[in-house]
PDB file of N, CA and C in Angstrom:
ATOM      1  N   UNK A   1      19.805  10.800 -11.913  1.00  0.00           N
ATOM      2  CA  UNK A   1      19.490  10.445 -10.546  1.00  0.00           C
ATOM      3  C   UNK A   1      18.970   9.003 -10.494  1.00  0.00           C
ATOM      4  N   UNK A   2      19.241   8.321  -9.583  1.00  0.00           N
ATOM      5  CA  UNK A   2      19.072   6.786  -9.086  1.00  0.00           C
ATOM      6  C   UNK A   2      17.834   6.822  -8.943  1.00  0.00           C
ATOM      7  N   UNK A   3      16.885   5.532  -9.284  1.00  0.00           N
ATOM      8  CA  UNK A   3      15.749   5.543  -8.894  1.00  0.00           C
ATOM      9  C   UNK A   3      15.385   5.164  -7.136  1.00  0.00           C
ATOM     10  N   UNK A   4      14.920   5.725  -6.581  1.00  0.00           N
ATOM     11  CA  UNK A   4      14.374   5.559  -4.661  1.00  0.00           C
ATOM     12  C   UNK A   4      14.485   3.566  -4.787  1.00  0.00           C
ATOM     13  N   UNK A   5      13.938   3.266  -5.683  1.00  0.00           N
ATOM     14  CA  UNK A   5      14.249   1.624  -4.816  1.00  0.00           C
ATOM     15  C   UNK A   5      14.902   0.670  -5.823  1.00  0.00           C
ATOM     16  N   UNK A   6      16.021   1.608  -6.491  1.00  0.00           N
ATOM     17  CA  UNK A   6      16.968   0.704  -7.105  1.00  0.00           C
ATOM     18  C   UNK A   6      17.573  -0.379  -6.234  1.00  0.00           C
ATOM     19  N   UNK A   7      18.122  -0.243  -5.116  1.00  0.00           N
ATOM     20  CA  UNK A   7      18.378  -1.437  -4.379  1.00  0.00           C
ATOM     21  C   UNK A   7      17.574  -2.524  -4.482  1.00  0.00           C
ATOM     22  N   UNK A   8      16.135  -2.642  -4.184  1.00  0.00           N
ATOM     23  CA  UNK A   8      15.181  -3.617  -4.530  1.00  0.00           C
ATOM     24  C   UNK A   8      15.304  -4.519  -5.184  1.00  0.00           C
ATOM     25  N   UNK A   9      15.911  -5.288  -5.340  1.00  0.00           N
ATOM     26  CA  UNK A   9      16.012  -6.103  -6.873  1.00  0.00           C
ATOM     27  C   UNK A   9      15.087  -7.239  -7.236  1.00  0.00           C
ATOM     28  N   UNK A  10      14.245  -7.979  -5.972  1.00  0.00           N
ATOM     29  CA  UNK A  10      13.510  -8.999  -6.120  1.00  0.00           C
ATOM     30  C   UNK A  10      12.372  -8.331  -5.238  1.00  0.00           C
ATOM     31  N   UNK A  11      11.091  -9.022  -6.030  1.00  0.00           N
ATOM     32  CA  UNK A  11       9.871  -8.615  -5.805  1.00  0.00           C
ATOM     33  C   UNK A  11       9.315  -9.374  -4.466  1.00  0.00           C
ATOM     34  N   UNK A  12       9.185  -8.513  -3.558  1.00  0.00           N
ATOM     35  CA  UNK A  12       8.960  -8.827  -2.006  1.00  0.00           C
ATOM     36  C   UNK A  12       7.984  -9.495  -1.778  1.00  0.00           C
ATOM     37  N   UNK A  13       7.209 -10.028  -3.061  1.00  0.00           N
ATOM     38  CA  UNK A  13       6.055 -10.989  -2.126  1.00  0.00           C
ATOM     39  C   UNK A  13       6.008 -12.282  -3.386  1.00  0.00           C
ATOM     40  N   UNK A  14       6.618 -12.391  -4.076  1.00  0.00           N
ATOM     41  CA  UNK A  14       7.533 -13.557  -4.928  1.00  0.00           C
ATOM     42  C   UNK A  14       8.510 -13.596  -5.627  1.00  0.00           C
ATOM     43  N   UNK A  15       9.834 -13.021  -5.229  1.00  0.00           N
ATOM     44  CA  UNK A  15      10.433 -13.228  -4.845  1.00  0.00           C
ATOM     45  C   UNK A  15      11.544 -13.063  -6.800  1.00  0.00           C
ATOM     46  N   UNK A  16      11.048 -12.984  -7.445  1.00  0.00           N
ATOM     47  CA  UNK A  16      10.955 -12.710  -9.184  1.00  0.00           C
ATOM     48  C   UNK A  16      12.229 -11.789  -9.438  1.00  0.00           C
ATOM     49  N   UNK A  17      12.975 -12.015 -10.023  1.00  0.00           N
ATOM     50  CA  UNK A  17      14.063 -11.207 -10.514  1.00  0.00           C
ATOM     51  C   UNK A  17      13.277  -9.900 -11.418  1.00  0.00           C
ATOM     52  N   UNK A  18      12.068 -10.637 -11.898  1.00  0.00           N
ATOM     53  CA  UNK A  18      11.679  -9.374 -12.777  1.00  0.00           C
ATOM     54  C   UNK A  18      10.200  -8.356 -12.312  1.00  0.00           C
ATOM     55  N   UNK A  19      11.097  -7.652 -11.051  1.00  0.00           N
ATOM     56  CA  UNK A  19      10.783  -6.419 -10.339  1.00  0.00           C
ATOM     57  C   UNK A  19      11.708  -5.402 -11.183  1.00  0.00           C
ATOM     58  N   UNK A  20      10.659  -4.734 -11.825  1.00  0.00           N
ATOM     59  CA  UNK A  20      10.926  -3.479 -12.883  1.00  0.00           C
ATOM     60  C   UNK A  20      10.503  -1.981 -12.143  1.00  0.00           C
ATOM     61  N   UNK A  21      11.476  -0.917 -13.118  1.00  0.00           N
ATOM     62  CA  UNK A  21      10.502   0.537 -12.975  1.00  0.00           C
ATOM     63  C   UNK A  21       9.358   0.492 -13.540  1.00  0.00           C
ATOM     64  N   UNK A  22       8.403   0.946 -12.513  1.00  0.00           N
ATOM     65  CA  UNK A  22       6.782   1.390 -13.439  1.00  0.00           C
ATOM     66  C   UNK A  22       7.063   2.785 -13.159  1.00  0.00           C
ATOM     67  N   UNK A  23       7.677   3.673 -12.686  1.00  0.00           N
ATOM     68  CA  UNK A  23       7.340   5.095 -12.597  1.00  0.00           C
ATOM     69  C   UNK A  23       8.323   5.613 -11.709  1.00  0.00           C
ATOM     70  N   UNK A  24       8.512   6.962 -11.632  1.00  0.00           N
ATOM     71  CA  UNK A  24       9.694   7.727 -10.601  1.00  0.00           C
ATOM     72  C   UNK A  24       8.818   7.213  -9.061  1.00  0.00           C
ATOM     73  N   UNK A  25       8.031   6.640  -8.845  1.00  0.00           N
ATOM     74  CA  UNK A  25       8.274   6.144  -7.249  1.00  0.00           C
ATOM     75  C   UNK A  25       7.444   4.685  -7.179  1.00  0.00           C
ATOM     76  N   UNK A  26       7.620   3.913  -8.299  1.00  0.00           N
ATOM     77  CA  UNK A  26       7.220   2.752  -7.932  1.00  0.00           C
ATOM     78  C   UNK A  26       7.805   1.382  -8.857  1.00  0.00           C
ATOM     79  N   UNK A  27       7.882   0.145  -8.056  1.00  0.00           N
ATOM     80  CA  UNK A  27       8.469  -0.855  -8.556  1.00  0.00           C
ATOM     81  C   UNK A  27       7.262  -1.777  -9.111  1.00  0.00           C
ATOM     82  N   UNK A  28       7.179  -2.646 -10.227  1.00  0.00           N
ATOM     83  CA  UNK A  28       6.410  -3.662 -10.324  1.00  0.00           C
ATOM     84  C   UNK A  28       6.799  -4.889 -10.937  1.00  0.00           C
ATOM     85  N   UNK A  29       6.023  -5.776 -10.450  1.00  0.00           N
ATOM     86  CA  UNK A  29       6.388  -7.373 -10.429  1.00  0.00           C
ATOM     87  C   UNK A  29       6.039  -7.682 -11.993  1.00  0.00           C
ATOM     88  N   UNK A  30       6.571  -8.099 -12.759  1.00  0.00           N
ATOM     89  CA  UNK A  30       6.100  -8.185 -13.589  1.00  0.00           C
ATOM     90  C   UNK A  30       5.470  -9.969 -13.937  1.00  0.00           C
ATOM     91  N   UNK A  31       6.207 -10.732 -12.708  1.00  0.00           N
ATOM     92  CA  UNK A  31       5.490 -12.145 -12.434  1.00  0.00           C
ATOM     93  C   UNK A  31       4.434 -12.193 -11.876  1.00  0.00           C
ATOM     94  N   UNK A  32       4.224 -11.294 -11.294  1.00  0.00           N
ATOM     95  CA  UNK A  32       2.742 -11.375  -9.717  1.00  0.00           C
ATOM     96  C   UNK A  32       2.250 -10.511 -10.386  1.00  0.00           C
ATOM     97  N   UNK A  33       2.807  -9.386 -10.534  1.00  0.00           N
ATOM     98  CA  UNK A  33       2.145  -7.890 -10.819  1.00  0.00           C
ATOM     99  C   UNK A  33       1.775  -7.167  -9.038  1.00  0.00           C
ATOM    100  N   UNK A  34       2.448  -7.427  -8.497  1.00  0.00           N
ATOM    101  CA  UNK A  34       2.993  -6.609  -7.039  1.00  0.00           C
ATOM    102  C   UNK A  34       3.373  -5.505  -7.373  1.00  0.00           C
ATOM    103  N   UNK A  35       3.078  -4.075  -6.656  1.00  0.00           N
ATOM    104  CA  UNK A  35       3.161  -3.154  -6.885  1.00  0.00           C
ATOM    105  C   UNK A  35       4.183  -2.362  -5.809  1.00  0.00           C
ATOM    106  N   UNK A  36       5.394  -1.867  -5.908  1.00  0.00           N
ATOM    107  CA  UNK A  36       5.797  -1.309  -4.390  1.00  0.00           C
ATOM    108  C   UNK A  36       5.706   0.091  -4.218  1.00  0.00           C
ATOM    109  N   UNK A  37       5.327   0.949  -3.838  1.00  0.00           N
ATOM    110  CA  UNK A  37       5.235   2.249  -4.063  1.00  0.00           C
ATOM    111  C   UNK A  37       6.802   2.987  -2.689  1.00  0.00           C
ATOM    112  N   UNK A  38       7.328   4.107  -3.443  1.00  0.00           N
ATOM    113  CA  UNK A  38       8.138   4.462  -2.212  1.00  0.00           C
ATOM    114  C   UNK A  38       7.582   5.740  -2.060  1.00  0.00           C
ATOM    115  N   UNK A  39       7.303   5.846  -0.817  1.00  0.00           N
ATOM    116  CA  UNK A  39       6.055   6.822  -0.419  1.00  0.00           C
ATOM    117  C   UNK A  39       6.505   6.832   1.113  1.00  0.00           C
ATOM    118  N   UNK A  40       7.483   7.495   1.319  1.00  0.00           N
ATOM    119  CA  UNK A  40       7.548   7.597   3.216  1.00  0.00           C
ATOM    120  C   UNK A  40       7.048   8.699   3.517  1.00  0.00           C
ATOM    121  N   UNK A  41       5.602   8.674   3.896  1.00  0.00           N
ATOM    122  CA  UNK A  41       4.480   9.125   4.499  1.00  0.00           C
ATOM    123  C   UNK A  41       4.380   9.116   5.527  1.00  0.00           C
ATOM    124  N   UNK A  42       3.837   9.573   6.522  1.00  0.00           N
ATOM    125  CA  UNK A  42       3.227   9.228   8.111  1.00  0.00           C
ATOM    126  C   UNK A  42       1.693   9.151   7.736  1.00  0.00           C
ATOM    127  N   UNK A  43       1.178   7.872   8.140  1.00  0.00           N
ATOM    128  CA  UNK A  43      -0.425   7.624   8.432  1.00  0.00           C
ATOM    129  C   UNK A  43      -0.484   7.495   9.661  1.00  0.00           C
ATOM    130  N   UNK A  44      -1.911   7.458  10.001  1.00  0.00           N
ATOM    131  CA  UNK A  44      -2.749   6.930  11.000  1.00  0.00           C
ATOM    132  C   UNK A  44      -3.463   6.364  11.186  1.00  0.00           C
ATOM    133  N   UNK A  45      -4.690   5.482  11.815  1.00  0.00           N
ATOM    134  CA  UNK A  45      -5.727   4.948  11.782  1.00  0.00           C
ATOM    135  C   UNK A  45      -6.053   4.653  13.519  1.00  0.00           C
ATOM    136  N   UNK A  46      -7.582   4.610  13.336  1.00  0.00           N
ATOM    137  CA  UNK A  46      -8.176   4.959  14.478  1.00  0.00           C
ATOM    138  C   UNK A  46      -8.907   3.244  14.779  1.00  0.00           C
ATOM    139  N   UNK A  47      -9.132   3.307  15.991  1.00  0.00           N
ATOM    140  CA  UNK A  47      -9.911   2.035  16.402  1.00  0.00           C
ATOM    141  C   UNK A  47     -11.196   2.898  17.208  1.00  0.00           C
ATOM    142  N   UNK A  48     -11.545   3.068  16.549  1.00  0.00           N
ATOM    143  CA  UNK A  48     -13.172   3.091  17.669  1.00  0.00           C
ATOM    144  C   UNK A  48     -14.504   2.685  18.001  1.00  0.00           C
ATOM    145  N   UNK A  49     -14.520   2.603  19.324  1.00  0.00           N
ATOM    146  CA  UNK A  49     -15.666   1.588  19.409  1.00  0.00           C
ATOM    147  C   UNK A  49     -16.758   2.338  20.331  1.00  0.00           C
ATOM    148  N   UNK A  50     -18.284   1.548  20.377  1.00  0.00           N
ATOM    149  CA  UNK A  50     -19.348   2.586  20.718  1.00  0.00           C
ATOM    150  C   UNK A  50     -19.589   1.520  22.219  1.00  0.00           C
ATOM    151  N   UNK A  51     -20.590   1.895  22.688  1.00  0.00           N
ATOM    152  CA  UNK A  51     -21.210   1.482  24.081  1.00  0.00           C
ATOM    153  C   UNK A  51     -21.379  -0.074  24.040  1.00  0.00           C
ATOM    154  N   UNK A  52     -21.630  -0.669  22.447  1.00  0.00           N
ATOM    155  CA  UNK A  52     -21.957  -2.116  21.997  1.00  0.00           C
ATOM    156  C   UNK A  52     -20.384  -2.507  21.706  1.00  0.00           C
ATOM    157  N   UNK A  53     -19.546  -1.991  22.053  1.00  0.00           N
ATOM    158  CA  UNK A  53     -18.419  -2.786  21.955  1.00  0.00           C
ATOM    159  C   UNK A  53     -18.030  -3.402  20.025  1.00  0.00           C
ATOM    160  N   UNK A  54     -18.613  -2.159  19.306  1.00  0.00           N
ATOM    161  CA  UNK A  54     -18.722  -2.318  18.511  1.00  0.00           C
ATOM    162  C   UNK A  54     -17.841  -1.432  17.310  1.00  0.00           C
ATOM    163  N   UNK A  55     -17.108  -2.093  16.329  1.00  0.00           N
ATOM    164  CA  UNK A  55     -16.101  -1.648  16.103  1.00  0.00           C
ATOM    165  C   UNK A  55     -16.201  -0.255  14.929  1.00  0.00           C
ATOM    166  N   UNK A  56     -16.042   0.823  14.199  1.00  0.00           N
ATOM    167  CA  UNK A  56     -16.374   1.610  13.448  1.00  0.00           C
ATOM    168  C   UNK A  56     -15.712   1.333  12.368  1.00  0.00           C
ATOM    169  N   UNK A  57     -16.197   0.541  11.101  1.00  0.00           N
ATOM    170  CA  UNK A  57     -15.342   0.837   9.623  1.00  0.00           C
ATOM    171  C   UNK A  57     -15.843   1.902   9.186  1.00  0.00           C
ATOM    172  N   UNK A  58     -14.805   1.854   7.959  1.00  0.00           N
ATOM    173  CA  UNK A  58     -15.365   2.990   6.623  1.00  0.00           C
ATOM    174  C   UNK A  58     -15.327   2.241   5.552  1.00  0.00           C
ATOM    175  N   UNK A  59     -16.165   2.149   4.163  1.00  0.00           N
ATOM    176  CA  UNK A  59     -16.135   1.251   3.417  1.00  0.00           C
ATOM    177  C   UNK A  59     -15.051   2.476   2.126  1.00  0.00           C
ATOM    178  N   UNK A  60     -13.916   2.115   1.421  1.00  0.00           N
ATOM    179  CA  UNK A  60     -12.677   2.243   0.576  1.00  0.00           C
ATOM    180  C   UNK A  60     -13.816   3.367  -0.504  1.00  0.00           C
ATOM    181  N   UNK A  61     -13.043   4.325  -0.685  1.00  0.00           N
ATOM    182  CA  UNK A  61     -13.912   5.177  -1.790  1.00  0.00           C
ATOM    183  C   UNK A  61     -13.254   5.230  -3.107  1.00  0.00           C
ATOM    184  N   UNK A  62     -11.856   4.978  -2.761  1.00  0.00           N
ATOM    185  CA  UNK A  62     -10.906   5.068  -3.741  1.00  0.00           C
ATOM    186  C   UNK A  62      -9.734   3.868  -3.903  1.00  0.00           C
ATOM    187  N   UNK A  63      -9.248   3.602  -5.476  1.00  0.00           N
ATOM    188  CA  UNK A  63      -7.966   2.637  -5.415  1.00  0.00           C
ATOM    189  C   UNK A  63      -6.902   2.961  -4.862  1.00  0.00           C
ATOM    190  N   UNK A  64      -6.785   2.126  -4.066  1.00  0.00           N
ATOM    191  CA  UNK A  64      -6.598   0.427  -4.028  1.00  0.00           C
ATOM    192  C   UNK A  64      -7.677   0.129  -3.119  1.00  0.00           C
ATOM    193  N   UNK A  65      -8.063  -1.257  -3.776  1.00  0.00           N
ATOM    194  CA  UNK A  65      -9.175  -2.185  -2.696  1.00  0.00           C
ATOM    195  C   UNK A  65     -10.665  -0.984  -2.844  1.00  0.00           C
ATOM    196  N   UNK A  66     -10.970  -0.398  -3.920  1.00  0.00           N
ATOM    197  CA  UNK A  66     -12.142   0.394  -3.406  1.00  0.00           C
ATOM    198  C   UNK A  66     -13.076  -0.285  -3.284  1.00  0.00           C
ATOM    199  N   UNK A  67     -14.266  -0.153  -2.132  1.00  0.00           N
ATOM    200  CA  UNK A  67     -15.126  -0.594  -2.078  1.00  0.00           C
ATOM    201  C   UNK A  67     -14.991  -1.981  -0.914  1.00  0.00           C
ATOM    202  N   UNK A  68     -13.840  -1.868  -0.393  1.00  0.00           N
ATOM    203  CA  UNK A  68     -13.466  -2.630   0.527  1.00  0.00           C
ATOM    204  C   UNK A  68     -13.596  -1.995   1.961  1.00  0.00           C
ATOM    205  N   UNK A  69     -13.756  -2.391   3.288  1.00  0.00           N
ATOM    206  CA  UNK A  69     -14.158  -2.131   4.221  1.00  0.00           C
ATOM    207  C   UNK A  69     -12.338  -1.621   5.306  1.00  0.00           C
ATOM    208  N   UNK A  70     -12.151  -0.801   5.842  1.00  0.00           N
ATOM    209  CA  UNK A  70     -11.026  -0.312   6.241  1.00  0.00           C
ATOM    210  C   UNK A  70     -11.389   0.260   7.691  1.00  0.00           C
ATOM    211  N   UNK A  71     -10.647   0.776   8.356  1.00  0.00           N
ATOM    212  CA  UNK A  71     -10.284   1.753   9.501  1.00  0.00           C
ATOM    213  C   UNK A  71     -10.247   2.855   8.775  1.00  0.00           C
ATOM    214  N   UNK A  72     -10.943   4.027   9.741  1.00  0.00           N
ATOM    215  CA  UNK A  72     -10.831   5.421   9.718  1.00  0.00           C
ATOM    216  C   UNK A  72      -9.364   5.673  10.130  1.00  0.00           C
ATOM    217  N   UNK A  73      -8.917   6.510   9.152  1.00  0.00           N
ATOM    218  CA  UNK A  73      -7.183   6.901   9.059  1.00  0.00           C
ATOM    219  C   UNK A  73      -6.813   7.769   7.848  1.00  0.00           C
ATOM    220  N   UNK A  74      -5.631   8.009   7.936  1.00  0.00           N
ATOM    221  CA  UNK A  74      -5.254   8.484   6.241  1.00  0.00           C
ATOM    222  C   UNK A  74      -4.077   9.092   7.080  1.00  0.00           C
ATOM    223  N   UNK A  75      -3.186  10.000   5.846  1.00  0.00           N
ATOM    224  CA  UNK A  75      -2.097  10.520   5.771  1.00  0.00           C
ATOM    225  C   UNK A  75      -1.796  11.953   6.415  1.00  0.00           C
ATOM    226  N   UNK A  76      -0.757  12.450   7.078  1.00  0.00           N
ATOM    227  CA  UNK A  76      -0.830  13.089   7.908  1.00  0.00           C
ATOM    228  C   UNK A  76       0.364  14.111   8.048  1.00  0.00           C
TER     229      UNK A  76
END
């Protein structure tokens, strides 16, 4: 069986001929080290705000970016 993003051939954020398999659903850069995952998921994410016009994050619990500040959302 074909790998999901054999078509892919250059790495979408420089552009590198050497976009490789890292795994049955993901591509990696091996110039940048860009990661592409094929994952057609449905997410969501929420905007909400309080009486102060004030916006609600959540701070990242898990990789990627943990510990980074995000929107309330996830997979669905």
């Amino acid at each position: 069986m074909e790998h999901p993003l054999s078509p892919f051939k250059y790495c979408p954020k420089c552009g590198s001929e050497q976009f490789i398999i890292a795994n049955e659903k993901a591509k990696k850069c091996a110039a940048c080290g860009f990661v592409y995952y094929f994952n057609p998921s449905s997410a969501t994410v929420s905007f909400i705000m309080n009486d102060k016009n004030e916006l609600l994050v959540c701070r990242r619990a898990k990789a990627p970016a943990k510990g980074t500040l995000d929107l309330p959302g996830g997979f669905i």
